[in-house]
C-alpha atoms as a PDB file:
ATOM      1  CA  UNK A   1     116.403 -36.270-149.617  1.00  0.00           C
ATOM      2  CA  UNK A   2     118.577 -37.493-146.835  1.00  0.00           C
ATOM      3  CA  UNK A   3     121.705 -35.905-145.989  1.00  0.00           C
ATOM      4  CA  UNK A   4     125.121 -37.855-146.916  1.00  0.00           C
ATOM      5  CA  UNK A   5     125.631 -38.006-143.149  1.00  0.00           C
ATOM      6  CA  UNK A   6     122.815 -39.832-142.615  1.00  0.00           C
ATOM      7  CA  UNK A   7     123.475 -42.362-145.219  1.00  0.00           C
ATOM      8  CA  UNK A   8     126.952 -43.213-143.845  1.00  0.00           C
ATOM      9  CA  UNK A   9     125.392 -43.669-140.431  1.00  0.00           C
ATOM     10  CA  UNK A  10     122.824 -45.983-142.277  1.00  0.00           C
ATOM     11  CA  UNK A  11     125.698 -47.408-143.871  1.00  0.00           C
ATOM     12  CA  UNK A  12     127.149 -48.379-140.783  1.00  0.00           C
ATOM     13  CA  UNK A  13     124.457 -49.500-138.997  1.00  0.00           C
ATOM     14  CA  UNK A  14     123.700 -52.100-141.401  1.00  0.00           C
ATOM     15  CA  UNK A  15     127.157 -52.943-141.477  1.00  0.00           C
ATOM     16  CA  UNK A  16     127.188 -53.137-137.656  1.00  0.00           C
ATOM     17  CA  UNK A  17     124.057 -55.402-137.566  1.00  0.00           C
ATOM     18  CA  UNK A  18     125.664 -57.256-140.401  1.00  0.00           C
ATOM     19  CA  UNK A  19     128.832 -58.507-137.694  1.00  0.00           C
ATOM     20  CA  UNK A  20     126.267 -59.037-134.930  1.00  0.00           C
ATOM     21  CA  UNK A  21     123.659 -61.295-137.311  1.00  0.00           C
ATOM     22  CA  UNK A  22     126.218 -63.251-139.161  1.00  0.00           C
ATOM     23  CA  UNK A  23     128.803 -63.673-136.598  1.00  0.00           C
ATOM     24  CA  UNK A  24     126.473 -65.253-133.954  1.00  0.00           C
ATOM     25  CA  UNK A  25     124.815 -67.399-137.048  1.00  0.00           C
ATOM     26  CA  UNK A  26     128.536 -68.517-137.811  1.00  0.00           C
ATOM     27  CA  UNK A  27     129.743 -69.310-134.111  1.00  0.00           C
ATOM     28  CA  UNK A  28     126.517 -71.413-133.149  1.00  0.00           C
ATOM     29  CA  UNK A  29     126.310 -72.947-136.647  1.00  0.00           C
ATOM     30  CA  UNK A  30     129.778 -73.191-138.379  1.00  0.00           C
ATOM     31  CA  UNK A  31     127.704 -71.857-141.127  1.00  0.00           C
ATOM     32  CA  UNK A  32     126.853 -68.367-142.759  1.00  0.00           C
ATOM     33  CA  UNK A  33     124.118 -68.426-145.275  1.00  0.00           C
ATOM     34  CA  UNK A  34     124.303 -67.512-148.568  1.00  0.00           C
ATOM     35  CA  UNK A  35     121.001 -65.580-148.643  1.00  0.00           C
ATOM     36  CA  UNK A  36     122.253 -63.591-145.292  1.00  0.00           C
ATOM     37  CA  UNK A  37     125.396 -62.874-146.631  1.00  0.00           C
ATOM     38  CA  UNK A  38     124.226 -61.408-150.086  1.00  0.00           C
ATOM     39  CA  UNK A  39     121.893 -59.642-148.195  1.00  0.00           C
ATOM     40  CA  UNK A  40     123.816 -58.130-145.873  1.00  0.00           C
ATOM     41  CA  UNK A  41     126.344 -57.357-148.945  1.00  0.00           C
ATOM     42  CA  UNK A  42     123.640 -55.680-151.043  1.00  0.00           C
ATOM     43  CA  UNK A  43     122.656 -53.420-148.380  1.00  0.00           C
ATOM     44  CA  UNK A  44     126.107 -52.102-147.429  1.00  0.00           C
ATOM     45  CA  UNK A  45     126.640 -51.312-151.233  1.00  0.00           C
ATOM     46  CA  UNK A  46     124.044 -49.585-151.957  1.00  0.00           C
ATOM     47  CA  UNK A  47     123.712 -47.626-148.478  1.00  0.00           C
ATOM     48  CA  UNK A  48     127.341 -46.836-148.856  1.00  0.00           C
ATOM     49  CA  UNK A  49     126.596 -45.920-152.754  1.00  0.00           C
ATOM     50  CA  UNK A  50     123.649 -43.768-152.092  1.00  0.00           C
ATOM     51  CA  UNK A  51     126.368 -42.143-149.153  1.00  0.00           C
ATOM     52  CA  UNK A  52     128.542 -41.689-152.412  1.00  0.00           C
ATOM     53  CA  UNK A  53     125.600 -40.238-154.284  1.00  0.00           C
ATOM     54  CA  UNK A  54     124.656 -37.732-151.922  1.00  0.00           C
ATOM     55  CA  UNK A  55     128.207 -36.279-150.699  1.00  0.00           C
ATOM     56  CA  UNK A  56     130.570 -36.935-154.614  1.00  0.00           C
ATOM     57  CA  UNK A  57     132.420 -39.203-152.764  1.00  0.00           C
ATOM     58  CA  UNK A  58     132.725 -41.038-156.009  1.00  0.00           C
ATOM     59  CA  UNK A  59     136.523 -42.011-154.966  1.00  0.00           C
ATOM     60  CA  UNK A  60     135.778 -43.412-151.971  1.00  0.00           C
ATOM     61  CA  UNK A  61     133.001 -45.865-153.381  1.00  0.00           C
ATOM     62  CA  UNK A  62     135.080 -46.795-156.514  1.00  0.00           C
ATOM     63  CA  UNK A  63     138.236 -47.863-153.906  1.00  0.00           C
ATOM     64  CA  UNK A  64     135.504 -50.098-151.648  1.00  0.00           C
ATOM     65  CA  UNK A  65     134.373 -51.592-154.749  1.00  0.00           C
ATOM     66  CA  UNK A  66     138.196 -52.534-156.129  1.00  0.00           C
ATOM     67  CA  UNK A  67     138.890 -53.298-152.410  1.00  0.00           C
ATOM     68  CA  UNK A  68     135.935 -55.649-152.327  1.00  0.00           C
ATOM     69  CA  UNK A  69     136.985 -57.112-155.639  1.00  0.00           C
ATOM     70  CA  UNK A  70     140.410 -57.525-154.757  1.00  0.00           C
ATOM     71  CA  UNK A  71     139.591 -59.253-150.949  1.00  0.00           C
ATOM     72  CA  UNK A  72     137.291 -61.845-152.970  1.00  0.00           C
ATOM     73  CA  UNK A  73     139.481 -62.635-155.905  1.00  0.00           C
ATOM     74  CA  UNK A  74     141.961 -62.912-152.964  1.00  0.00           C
ATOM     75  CA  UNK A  75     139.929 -65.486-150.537  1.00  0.00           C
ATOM     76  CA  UNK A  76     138.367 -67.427-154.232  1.00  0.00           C
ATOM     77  CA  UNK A  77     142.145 -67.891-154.675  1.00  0.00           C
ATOM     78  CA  UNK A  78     142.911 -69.382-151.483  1.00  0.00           C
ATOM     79  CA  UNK A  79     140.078 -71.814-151.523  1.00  0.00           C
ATOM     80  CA  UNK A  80     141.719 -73.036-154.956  1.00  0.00           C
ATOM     81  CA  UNK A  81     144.796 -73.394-153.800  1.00  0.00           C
ATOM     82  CA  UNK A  82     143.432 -74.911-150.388  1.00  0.00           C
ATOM     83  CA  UNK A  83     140.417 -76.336-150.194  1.00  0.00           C
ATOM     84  CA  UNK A  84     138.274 -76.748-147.394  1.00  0.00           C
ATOM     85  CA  UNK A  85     140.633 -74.055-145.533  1.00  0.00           C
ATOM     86  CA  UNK A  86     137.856 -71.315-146.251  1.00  0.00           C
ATOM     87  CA  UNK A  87     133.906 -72.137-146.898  1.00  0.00           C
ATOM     88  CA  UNK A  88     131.969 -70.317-149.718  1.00  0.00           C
ATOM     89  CA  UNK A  89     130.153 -68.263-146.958  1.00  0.00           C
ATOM     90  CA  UNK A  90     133.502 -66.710-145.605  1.00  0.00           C
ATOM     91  CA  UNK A  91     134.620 -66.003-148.921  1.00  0.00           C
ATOM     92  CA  UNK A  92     131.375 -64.390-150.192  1.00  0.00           C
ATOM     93  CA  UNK A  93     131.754 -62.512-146.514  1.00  0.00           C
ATOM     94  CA  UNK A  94     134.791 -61.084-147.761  1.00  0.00           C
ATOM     95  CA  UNK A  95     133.860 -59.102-150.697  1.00  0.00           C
ATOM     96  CA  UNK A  96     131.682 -57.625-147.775  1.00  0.00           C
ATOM     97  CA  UNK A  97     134.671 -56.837-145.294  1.00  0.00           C
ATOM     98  CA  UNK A  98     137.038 -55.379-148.141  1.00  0.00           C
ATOM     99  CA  UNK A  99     134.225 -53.312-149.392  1.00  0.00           C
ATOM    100  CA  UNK A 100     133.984 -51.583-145.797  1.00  0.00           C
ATOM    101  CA  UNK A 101     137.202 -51.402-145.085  1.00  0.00           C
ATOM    102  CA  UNK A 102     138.156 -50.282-148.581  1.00  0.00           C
ATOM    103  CA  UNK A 103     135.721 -47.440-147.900  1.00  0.00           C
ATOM    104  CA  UNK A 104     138.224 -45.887-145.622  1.00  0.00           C
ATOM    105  CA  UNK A 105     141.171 -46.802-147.438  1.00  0.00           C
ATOM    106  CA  UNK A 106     144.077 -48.992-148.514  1.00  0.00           C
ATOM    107  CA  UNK A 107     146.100 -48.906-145.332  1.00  0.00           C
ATOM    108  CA  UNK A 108     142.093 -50.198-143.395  1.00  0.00           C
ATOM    109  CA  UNK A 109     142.650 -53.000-145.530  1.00  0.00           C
ATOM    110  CA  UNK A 110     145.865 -54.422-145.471  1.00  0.00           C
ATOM    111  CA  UNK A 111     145.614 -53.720-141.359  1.00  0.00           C
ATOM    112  CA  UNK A 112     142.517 -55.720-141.614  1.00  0.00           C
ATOM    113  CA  UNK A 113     143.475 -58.536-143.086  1.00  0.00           C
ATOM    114  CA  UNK A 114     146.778 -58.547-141.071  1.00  0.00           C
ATOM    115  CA  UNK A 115     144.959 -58.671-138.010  1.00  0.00           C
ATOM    116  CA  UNK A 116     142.812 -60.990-139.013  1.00  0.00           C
ATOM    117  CA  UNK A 117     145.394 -63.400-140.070  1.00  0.00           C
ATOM    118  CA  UNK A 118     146.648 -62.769-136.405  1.00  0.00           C
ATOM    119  CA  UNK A 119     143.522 -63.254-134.423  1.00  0.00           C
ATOM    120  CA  UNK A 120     143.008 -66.354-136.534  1.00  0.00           C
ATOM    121  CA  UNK A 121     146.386 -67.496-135.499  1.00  0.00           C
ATOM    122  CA  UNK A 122     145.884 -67.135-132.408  1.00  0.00           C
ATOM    123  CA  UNK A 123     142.476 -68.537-132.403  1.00  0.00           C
ATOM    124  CA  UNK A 124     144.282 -71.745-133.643  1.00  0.00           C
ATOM    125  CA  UNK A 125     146.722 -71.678-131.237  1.00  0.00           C
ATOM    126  CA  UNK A 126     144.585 -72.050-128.432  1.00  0.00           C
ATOM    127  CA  UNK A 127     142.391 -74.490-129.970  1.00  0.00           C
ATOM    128  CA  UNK A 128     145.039 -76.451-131.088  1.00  0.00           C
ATOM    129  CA  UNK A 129     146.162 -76.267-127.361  1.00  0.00           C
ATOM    130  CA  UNK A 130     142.956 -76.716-126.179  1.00  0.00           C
ATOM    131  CA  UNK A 131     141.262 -79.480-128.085  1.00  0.00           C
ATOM    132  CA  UNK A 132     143.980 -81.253-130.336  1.00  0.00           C
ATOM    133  CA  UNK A 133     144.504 -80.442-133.732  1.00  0.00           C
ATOM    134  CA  UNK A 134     141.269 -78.760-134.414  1.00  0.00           C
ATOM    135  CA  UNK A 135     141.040 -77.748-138.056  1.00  0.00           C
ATOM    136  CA  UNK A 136     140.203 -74.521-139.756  1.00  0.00           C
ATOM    137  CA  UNK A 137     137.135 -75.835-140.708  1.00  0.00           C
ATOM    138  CA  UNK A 138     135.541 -75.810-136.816  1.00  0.00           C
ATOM    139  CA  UNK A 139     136.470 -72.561-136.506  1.00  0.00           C
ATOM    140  CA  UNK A 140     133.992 -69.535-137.093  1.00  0.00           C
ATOM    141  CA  UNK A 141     135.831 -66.981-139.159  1.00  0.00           C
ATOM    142  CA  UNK A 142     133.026 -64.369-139.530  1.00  0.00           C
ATOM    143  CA  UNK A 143     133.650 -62.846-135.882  1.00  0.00           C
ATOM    144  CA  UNK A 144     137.267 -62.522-136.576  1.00  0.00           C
ATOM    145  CA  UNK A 145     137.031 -61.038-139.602  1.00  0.00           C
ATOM    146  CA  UNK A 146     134.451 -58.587-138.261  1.00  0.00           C
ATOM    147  CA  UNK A 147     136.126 -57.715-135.184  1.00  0.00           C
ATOM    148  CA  UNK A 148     139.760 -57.295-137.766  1.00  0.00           C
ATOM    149  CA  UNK A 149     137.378 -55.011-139.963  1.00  0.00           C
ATOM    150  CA  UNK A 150     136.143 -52.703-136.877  1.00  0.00           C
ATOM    151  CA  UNK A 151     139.799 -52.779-135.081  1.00  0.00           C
ATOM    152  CA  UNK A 152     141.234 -51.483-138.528  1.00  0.00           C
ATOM    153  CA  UNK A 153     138.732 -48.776-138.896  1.00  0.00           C
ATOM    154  CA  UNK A 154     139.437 -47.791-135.293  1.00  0.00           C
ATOM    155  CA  UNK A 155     143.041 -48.020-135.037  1.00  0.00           C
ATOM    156  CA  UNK A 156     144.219 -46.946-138.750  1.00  0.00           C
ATOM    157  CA  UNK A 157     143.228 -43.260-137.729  1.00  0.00           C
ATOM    158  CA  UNK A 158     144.479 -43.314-134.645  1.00  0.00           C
ATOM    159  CA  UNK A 159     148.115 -44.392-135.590  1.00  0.00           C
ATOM    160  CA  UNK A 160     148.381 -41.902-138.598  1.00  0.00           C
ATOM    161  CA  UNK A 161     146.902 -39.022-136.372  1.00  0.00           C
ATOM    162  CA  UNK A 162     149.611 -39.824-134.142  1.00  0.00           C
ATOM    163  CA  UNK A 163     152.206 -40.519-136.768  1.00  0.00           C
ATOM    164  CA  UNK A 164     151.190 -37.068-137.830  1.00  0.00           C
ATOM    165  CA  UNK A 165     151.184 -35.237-134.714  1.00  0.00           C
ATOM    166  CA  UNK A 166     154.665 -36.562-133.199  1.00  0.00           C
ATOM    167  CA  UNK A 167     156.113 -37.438-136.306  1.00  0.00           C
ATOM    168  CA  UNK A 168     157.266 -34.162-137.770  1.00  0.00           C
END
């Protein structure tokens, strides 16, 4: 049986081929498929679940799951109340993003999707700048919200062990 360490490399890896697959797909094609996505999706869970499995980490999987949840309820709304802001890819590619960064925690998430909504404001910016009122919809969202989902998962540590250290 594979050792919980393993997994959670496994885990990653997928989820780190995951970004590189589906962002390139979405920046040449404007597009993510479905069949990638859910894919991509299924794998994570269940690497990260069998992770879970193997090392009790039964509270970490059940906050990436409510995380996940939460992100997609979260984009579903947003493409109700806006449509044609988000496409059904990005939204199904959030249940994804939540569900990693919910791994780590609630603070991975929120920092997430706040840099995320930054980097996409400043995507617009410069395309707006660049190019004239270019709309959301030309605009791949699946490398920023990959590269929001690694930066969270790199920083989030980083700043508490440092809040931490020189904090007390």
């Amino acid at each position: 049986m594979p050792h919980a360490t393993t997994l959670l490399v496994a885990s990653y890896g997928v989820a780190a081929v995951a970004s590189l697959f589906l962002s390139v797909i979405d920046a040449r094609t404007l597009r993510l498929p479905n069949r990638l996505v859910l894919f991509f999706t299924a794998l994570t869970v269940v690497c990260f679940a069998a992770a879970a499995w193997q090392s009790e980490t039964w509270d970490a999987l059940i906050r990436a799951t409510t995380a996940a949840v939460t992100l997609f309820l979260a984009c579903t709304l947003l493409v109700l109340i806006r449509p044609n802001q988000l496409g059904g890819g990005d939204v199904k590619l959030s249940f994804l993003i939540g569900f990693v960064l919910g791994w780590h925690g609630w603070a991975e998430l929120f920092i997430g999707v706040l840099l995320q909504a930054i980097l996409l404001i400043g995507v617009v910016a410069v395309f707006s700048y660049r190019q004239n009122q270019r709309s959301l919809q030309h605009i791949p969202l699946a490398p920023i919200a990959f590269a929001s989902m690694w930066l969270a998962i790199g920083t989030v540590p980083a700043f508490t062990a440092f809040a931490v250290t020189f904090g007390s």
